[in-house]
C-alpha atoms as a PDB file:
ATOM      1  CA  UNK A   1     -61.010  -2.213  11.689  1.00  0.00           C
ATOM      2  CA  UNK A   2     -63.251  -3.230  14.796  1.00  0.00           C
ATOM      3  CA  UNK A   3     -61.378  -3.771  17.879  1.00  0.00           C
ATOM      4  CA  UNK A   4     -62.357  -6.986  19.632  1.00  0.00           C
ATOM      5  CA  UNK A   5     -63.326  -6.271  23.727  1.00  0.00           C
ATOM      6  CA  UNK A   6     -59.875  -6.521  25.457  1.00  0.00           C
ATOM      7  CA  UNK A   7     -58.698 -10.143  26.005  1.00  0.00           C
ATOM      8  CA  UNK A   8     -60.211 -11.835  22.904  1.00  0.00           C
ATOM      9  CA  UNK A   9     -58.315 -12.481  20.323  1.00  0.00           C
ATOM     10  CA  UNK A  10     -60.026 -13.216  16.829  1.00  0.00           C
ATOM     11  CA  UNK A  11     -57.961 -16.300  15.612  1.00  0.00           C
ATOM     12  CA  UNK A  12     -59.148 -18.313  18.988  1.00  0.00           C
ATOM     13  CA  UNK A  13     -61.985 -16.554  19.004  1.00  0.00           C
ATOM     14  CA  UNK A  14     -62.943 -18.068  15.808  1.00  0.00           C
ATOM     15  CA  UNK A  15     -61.264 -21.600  16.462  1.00  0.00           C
ATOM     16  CA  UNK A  16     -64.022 -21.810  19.661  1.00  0.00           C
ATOM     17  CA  UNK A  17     -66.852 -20.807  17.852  1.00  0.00           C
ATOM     18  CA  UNK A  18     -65.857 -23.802  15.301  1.00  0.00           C
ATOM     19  CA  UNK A  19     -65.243 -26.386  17.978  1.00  0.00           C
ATOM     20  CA  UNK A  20     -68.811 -25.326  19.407  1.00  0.00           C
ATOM     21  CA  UNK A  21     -70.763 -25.419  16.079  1.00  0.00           C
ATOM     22  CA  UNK A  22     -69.591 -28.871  15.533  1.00  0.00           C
ATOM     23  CA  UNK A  23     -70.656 -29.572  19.286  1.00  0.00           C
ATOM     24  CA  UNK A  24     -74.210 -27.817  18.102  1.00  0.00           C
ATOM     25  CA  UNK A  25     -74.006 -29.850  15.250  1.00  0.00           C
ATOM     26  CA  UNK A  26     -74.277 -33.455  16.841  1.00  0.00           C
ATOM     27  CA  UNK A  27     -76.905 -32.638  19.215  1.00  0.00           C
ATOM     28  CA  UNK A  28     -78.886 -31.599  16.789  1.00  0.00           C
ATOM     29  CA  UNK A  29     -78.342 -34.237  13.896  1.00  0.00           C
ATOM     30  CA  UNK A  30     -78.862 -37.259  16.642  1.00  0.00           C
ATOM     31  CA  UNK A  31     -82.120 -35.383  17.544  1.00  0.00           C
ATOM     32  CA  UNK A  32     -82.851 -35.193  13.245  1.00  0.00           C
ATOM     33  CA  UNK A  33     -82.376 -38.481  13.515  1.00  0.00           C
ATOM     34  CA  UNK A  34     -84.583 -39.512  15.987  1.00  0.00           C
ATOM     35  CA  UNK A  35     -87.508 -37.163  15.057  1.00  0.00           C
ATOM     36  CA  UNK A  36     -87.670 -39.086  11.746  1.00  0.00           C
ATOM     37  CA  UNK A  37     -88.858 -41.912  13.934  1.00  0.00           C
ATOM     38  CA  UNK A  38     -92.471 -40.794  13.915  1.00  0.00           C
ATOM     39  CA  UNK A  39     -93.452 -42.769  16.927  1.00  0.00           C
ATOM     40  CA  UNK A  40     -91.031 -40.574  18.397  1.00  0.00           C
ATOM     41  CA  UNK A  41     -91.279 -37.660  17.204  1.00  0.00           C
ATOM     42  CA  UNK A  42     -93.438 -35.653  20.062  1.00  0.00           C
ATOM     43  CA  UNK A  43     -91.161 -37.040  22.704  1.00  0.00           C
ATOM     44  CA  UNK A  44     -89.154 -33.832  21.729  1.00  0.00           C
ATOM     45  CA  UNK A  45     -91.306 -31.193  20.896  1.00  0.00           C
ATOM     46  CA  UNK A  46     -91.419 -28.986  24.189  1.00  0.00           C
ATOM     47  CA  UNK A  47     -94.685 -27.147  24.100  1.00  0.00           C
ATOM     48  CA  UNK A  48     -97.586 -27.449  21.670  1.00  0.00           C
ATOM     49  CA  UNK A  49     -97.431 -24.400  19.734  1.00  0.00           C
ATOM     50  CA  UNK A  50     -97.442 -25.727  16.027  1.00  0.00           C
ATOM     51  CA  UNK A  51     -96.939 -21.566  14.992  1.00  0.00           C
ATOM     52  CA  UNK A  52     -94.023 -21.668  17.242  1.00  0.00           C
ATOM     53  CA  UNK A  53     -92.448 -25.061  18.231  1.00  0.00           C
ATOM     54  CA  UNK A  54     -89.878 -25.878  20.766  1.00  0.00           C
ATOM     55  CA  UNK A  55     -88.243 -28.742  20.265  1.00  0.00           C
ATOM     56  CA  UNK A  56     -85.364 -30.419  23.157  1.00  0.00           C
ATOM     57  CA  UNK A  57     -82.895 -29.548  20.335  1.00  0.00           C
ATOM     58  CA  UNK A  58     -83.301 -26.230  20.716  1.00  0.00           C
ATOM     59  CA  UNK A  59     -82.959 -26.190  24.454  1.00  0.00           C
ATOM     60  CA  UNK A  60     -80.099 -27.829  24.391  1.00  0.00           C
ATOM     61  CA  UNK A  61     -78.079 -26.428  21.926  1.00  0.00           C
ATOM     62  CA  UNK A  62     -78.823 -23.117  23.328  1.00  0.00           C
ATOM     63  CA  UNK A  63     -77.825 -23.937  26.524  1.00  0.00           C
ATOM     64  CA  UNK A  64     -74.236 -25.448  25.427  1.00  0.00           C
ATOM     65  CA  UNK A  65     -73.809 -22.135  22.984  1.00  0.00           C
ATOM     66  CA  UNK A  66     -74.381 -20.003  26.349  1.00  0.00           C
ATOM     67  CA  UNK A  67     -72.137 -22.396  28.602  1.00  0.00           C
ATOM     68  CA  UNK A  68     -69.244 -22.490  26.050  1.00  0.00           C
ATOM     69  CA  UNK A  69     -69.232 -18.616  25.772  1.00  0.00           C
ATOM     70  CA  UNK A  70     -69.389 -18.163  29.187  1.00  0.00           C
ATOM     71  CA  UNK A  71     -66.782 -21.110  30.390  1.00  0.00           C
ATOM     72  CA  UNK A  72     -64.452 -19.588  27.580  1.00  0.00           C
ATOM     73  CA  UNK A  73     -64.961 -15.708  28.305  1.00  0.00           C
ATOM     74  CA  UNK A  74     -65.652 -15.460  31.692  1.00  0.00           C
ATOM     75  CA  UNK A  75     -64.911 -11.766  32.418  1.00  0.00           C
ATOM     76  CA  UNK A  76     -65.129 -10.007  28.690  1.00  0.00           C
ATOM     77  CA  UNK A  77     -67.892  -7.281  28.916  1.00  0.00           C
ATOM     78  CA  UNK A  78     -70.460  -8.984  26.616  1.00  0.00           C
ATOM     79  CA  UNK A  79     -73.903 -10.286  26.708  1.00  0.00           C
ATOM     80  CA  UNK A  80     -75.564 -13.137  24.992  1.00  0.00           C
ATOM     81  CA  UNK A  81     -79.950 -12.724  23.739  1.00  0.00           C
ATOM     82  CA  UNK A  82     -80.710 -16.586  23.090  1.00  0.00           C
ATOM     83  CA  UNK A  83     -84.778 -16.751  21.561  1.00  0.00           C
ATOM     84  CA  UNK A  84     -85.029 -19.216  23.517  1.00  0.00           C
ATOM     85  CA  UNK A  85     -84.028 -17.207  26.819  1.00  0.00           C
ATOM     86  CA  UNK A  86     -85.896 -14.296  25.679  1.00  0.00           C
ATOM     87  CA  UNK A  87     -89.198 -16.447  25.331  1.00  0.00           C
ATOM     88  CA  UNK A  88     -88.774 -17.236  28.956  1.00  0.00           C
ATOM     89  CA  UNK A  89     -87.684 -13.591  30.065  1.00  0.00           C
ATOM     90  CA  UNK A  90     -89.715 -11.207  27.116  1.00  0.00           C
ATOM     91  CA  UNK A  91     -88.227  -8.003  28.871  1.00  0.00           C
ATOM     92  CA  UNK A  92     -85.216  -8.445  27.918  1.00  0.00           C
ATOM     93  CA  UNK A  93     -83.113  -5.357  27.728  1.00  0.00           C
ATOM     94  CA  UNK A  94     -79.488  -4.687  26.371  1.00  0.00           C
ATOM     95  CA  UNK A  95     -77.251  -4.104  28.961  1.00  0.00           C
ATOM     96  CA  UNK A  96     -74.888  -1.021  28.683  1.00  0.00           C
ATOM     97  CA  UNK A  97     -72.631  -3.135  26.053  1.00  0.00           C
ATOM     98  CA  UNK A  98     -71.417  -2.589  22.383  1.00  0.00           C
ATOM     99  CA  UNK A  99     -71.183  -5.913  22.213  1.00  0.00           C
ATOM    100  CA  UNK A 100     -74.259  -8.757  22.062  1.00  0.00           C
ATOM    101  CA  UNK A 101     -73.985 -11.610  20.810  1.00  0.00           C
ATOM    102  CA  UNK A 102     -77.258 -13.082  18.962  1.00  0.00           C
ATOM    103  CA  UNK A 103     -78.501 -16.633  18.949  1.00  0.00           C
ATOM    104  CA  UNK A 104     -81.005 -18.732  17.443  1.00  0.00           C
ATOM    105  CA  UNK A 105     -80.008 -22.718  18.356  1.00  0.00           C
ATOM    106  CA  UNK A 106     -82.489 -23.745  16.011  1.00  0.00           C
ATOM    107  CA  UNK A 107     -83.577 -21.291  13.025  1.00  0.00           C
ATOM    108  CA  UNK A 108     -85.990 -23.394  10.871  1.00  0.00           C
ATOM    109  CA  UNK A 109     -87.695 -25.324  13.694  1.00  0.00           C
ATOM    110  CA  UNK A 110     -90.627 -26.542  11.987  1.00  0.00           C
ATOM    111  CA  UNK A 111     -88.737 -27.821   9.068  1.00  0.00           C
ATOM    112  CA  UNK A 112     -86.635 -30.168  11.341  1.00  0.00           C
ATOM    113  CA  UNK A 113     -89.725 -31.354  12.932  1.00  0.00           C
ATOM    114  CA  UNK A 114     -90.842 -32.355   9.287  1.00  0.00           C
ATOM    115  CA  UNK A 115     -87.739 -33.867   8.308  1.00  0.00           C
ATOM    116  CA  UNK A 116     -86.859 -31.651   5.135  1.00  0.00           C
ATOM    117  CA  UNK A 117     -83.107 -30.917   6.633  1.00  0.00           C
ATOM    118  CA  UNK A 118     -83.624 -27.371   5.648  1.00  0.00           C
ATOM    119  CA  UNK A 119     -82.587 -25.727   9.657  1.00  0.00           C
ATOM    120  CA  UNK A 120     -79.674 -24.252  10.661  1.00  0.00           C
ATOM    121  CA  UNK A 121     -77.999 -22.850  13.968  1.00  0.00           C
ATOM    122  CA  UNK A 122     -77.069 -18.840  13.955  1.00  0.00           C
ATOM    123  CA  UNK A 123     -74.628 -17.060  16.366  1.00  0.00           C
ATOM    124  CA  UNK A 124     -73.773 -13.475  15.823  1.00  0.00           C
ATOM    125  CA  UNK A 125     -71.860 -11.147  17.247  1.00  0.00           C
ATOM    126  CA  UNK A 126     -72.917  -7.497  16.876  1.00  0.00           C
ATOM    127  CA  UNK A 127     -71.047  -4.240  18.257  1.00  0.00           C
ATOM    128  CA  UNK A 128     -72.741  -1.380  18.292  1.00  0.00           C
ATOM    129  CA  UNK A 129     -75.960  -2.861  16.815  1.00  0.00           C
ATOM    130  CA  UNK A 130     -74.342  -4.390  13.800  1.00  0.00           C
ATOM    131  CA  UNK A 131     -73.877  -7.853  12.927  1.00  0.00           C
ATOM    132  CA  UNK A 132     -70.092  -8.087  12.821  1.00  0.00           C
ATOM    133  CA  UNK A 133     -69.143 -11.507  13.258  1.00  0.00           C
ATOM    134  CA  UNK A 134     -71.164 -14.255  11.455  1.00  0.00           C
ATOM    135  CA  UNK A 135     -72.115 -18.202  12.468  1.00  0.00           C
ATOM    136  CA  UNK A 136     -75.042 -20.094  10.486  1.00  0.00           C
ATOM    137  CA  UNK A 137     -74.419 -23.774  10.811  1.00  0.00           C
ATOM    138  CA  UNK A 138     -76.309 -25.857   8.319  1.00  0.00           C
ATOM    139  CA  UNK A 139     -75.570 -29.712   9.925  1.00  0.00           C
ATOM    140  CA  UNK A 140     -77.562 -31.767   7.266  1.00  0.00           C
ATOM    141  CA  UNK A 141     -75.234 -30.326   4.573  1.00  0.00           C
ATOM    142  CA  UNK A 142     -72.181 -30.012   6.933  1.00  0.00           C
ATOM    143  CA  UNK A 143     -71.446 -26.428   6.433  1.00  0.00           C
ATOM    144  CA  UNK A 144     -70.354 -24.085   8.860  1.00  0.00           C
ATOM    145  CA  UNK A 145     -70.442 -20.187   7.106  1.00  0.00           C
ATOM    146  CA  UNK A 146     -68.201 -17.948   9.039  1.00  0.00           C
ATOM    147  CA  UNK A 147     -67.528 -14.354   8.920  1.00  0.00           C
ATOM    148  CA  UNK A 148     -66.402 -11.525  10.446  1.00  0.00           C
ATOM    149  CA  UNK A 149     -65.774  -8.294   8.915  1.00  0.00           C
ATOM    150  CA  UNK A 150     -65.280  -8.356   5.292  1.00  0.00           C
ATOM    151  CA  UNK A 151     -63.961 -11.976   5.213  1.00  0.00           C
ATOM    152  CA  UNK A 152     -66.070 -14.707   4.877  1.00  0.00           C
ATOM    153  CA  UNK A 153     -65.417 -18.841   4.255  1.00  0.00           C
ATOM    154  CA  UNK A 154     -67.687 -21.941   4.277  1.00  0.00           C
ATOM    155  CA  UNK A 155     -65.640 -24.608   6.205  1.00  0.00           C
ATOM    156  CA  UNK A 156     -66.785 -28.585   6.232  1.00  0.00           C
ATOM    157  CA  UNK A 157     -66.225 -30.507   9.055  1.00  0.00           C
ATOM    158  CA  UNK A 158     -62.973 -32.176   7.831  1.00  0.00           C
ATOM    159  CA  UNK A 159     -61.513 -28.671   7.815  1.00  0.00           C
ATOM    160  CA  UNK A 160     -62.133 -27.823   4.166  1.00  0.00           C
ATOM    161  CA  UNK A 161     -62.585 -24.546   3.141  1.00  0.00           C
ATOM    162  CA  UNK A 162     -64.585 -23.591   0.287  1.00  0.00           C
ATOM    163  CA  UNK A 163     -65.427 -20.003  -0.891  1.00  0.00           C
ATOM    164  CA  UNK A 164     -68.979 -18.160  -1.581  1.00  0.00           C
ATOM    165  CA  UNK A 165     -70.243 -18.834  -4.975  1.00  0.00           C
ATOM    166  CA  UNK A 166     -72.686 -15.527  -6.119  1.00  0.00           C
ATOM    167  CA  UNK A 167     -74.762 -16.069  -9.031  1.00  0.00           C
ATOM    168  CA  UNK A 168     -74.262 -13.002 -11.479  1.00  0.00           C
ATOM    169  CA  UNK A 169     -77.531 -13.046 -12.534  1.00  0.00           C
ATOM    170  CA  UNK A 170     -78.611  -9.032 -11.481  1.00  0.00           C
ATOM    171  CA  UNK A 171     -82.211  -8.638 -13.589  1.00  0.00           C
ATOM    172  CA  UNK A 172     -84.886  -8.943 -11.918  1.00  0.00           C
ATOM    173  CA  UNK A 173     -87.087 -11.230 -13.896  1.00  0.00           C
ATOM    174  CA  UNK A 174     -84.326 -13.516 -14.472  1.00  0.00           C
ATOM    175  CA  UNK A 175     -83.466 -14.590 -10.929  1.00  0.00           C
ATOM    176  CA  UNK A 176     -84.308 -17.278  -8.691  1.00  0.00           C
ATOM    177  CA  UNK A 177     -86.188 -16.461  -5.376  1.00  0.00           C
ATOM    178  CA  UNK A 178     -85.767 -18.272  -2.551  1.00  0.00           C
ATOM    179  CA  UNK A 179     -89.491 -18.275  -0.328  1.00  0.00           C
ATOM    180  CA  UNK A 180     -90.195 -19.570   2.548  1.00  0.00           C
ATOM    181  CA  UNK A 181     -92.092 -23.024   3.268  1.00  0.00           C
ATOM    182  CA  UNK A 182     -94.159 -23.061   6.268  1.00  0.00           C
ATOM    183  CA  UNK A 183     -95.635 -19.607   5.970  1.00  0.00           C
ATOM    184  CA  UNK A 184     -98.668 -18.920   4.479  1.00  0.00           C
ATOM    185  CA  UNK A 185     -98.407 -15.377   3.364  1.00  0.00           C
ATOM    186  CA  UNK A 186    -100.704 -14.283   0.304  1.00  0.00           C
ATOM    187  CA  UNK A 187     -99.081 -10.931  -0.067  1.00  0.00           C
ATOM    188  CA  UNK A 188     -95.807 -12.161  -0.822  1.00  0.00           C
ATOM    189  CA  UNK A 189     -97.216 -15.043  -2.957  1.00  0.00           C
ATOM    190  CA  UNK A 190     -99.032 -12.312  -4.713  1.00  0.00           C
ATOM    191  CA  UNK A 191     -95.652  -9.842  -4.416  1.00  0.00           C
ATOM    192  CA  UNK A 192     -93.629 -12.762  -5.960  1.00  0.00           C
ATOM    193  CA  UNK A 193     -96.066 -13.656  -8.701  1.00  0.00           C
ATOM    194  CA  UNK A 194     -96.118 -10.034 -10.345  1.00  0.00           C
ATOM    195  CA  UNK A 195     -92.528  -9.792 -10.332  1.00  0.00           C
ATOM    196  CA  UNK A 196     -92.214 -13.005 -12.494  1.00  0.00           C
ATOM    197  CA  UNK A 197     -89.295 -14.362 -11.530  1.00  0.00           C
ATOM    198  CA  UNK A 198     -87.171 -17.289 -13.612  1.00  0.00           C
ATOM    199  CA  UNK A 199     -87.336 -19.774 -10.795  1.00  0.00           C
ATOM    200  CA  UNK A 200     -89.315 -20.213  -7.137  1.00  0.00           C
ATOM    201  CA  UNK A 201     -87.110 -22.369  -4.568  1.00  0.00           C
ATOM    202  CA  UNK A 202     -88.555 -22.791  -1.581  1.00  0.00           C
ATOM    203  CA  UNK A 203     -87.349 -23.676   1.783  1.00  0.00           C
ATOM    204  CA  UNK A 204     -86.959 -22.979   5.540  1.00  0.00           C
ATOM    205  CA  UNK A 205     -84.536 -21.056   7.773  1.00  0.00           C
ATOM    206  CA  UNK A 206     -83.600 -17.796   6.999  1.00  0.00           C
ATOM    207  CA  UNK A 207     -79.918 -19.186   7.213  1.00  0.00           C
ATOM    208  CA  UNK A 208     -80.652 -21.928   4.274  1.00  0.00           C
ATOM    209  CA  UNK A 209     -82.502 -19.689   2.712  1.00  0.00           C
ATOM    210  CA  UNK A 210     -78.945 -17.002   2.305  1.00  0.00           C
ATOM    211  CA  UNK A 211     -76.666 -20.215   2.219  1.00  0.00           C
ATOM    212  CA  UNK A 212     -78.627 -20.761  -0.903  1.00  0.00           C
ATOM    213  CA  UNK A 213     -77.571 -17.361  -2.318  1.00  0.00           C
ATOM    214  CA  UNK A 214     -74.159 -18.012  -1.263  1.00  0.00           C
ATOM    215  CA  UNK A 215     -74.024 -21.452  -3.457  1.00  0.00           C
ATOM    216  CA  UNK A 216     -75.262 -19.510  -6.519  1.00  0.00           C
ATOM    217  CA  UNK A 217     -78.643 -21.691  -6.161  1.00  0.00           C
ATOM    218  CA  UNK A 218     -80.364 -18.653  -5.693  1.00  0.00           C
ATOM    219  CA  UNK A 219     -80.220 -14.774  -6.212  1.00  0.00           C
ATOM    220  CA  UNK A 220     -83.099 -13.198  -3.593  1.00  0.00           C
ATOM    221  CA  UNK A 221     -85.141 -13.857  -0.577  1.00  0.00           C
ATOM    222  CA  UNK A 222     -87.825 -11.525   0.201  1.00  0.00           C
ATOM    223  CA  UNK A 223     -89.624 -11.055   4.059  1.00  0.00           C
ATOM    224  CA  UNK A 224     -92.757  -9.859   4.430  1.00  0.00           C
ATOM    225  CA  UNK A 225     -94.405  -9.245   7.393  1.00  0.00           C
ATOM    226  CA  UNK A 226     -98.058  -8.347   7.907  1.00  0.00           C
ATOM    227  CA  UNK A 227     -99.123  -5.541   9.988  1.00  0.00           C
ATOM    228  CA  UNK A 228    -100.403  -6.327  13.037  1.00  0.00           C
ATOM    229  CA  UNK A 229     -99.019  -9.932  12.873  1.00  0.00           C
ATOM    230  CA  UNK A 230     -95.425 -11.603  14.116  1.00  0.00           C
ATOM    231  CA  UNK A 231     -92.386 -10.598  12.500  1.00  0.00           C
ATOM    232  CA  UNK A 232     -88.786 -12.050  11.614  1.00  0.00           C
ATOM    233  CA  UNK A 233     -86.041 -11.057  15.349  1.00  0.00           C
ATOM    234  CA  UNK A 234     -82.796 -10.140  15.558  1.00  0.00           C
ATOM    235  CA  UNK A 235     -81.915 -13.622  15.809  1.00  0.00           C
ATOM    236  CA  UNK A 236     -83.322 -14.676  12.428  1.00  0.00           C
ATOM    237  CA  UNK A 237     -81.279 -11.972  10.516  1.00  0.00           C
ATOM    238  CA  UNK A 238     -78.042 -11.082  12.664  1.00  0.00           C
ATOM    239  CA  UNK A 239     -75.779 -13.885  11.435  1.00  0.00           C
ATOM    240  CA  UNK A 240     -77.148 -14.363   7.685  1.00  0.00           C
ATOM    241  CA  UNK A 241     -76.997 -10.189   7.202  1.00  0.00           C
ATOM    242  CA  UNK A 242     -73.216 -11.187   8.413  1.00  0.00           C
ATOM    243  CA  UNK A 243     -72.226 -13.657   6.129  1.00  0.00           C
ATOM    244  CA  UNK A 244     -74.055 -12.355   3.447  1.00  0.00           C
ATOM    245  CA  UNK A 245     -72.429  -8.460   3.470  1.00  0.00           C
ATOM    246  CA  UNK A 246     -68.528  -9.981   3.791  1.00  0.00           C
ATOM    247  CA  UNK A 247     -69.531 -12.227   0.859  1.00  0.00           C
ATOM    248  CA  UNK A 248     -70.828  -8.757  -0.840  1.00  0.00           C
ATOM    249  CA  UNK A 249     -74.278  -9.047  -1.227  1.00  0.00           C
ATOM    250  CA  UNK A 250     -76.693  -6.919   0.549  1.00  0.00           C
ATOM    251  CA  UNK A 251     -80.178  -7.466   2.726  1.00  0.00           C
ATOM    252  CA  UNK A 252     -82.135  -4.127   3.817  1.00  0.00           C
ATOM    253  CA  UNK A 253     -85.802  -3.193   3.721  1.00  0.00           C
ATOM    254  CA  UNK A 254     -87.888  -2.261   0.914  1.00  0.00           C
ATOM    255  CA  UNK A 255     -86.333   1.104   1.187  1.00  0.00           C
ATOM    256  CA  UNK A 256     -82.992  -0.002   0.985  1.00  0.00           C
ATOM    257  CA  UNK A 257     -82.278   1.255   4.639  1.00  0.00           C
ATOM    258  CA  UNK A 258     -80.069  -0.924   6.771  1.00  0.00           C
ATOM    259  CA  UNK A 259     -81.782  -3.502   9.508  1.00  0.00           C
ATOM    260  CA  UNK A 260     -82.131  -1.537  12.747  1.00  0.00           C
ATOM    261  CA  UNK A 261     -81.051  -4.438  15.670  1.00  0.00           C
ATOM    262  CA  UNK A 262     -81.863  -4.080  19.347  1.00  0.00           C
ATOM    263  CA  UNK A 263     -85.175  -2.082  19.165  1.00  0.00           C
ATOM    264  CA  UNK A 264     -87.785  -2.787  21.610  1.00  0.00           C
ATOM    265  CA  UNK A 265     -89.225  -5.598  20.145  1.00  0.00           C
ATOM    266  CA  UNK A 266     -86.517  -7.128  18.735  1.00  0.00           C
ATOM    267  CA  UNK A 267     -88.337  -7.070  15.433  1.00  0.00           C
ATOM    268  CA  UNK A 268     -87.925  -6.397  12.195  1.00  0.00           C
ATOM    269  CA  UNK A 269     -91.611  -5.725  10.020  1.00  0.00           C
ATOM    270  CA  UNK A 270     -92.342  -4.388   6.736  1.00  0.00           C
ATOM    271  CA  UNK A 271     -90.662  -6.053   3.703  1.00  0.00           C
ATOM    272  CA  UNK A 272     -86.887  -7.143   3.767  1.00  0.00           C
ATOM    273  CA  UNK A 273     -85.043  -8.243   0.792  1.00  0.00           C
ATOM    274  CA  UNK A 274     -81.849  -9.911   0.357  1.00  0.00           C
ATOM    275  CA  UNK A 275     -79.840  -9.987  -2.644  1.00  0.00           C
ATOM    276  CA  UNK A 276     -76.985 -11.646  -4.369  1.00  0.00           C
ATOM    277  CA  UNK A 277     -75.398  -7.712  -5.394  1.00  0.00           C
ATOM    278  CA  UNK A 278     -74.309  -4.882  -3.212  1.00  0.00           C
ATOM    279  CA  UNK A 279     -74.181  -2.694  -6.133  1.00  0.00           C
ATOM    280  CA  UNK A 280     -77.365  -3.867  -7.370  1.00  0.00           C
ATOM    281  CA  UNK A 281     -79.194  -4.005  -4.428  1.00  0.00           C
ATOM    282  CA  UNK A 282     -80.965  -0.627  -4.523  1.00  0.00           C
ATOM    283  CA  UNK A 283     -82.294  -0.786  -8.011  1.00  0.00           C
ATOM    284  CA  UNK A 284     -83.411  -4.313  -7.330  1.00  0.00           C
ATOM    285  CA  UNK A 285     -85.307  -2.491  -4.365  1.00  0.00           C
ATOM    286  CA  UNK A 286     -86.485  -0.106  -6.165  1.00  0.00           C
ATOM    287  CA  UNK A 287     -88.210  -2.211  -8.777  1.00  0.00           C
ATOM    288  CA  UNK A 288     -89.988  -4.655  -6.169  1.00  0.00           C
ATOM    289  CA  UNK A 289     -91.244  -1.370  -4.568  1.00  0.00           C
ATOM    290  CA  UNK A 290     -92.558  -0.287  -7.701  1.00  0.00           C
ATOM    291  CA  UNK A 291     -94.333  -3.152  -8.436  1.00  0.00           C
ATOM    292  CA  UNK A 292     -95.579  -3.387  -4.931  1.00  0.00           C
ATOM    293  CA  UNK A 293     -97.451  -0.106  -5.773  1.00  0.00           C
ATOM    294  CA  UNK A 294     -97.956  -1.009  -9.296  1.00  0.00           C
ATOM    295  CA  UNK A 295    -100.964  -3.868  -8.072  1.00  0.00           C
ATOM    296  CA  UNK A 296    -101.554  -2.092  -4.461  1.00  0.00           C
ATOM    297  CA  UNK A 297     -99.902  -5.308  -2.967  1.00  0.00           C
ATOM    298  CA  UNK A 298     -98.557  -4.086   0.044  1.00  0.00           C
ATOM    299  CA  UNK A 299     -99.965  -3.437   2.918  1.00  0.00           C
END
């Protein structure tokens, strides 16, 4: 068992990170809210980068996520990358830490600018590297998935609790992927449409996107990145590769090797997949890889 720094202990640790998400949560519903107002809509975006929005949500959720951390943990030896602080300071560097915690405030951006409710908040903690301890908030649905080591819960805002809910579906050709929405990518349209699949959901966030495996509403999500183009950071995986492994599914790349986190780039290229089965993971990689070389899909 992973020994929390000294001074943290993981039952308050865990009641904080609740309190905060539900904090998150508000700001960024009564900004939902408000963007569905068209007139007002562009009184929050933050720059005019429709391949990479910034919206006041997102700067201020980040900023309460980094205030509460540090007002809370003052003197516990570990750092916080925030996108939205590395966007501002790109050479960012991991201090001499095992432990970094890993935050998007808004994964799914584009999606809440288009109303679909489909965006989510993530907050990870990883030690050595590794995703350990898990946050993806999804407000329009009030859920709040937590994890940390092998346990994992989806909690409402009343203080339910409610348990992961795999599907058992494990063939290929019979499962439902879950794509994403605002990317066009003809590779992994292409990918997707020679593997045949039962049933195409599509959606935003990378945190939805896993929630939705975690429901049973879907089985798979599959990245892929183009060479020479942008592709998914530590920030987009950390917190739905923790959920998703406590809840015992799986998510590597294409060669079933585990996501490397705090590289250089912060990146993670090439093909990921995510599945609803640890055990079945590699043959499900396997066969996708197969099929990539099958019809020369990839790269």
């Amino acid at each position: 068992m992973i020994k929390l720094p000294n001074g943290v202990n993981v039952n308050n640790l865990i009641d904080d990170l609740k309190n905060l998400s539900w904090e998150a949560a508000n700001i960024l519903l009564t900004y939902s809210d408000i963007i569905k107002n068209s007139e007002k809509k562009f009184e929050i975006l933050k720059n005019k980068n429709i391949n990479d929005p910034v919206t006041l949500a997102d700067l201020e959720v980040n900023e309460l996520i980094i205030k509460r951390i540090n007002q809370k943990y003052p003197d516990v030896n570990w750092d916080i990358l925030s996108e939205e602080n590395f966007k501002i300071k790109t050479n960012y560097r991991n201090r001499d830490t095992d432990w970094l915690w890993v935050l998007d405030p808004l994964d799914g951006t584009k999606d809440f600018i288009q109303g679909t409710g489909n965006f989510a908040m993530h907050l990870a903690l990883n030690y050595k590297r590794k995703p350990y301890i898990g946050i993806v908030l999804i407000p329009e649905k009030d859920e709040l998935w937590i994890s940390y080591g092998d346990k994992i819960w989806l909690e409402k805002r009343d203080g339910s609790i409610q348990k992961q809910n795999f599907s058992e579906t494990n063939i290929l050709q019979k499962m439902t992927v879950v794509t994403s929405k605002n990317h066009r990518n003809e590779k992994l349209r292409n990918l997707i449409n020679n593997i045949k699949f039962n049933k195409i959901i599509v959606m935003g966030s990378i945190g939805c996107k896993v929630a939705s495996i975690l429901r049973g509403e879907s089985d798979i999500y599959i990245a892929l990145s183009l060479p020479g183009k942008s592709a998914p950071k530590d920030w987009d995986f950390a917190a739905p590769e923790a959920i998703l492994k406590a809840a015992g599914g799986a998510i590597t790349n294409i060669d079933n090797k585990d996501l490397v986190y705090g590289t250089t780039a912060l990146e993670h290229p090439g093909i990921i997949i995510a599945s609803n089965s640890k055990q079945n993971h590699k043959n499900i990689c396997s066969q996708i890889k197969e099929i990539i070389q099958k019809y020369a899909i990839y790269p």
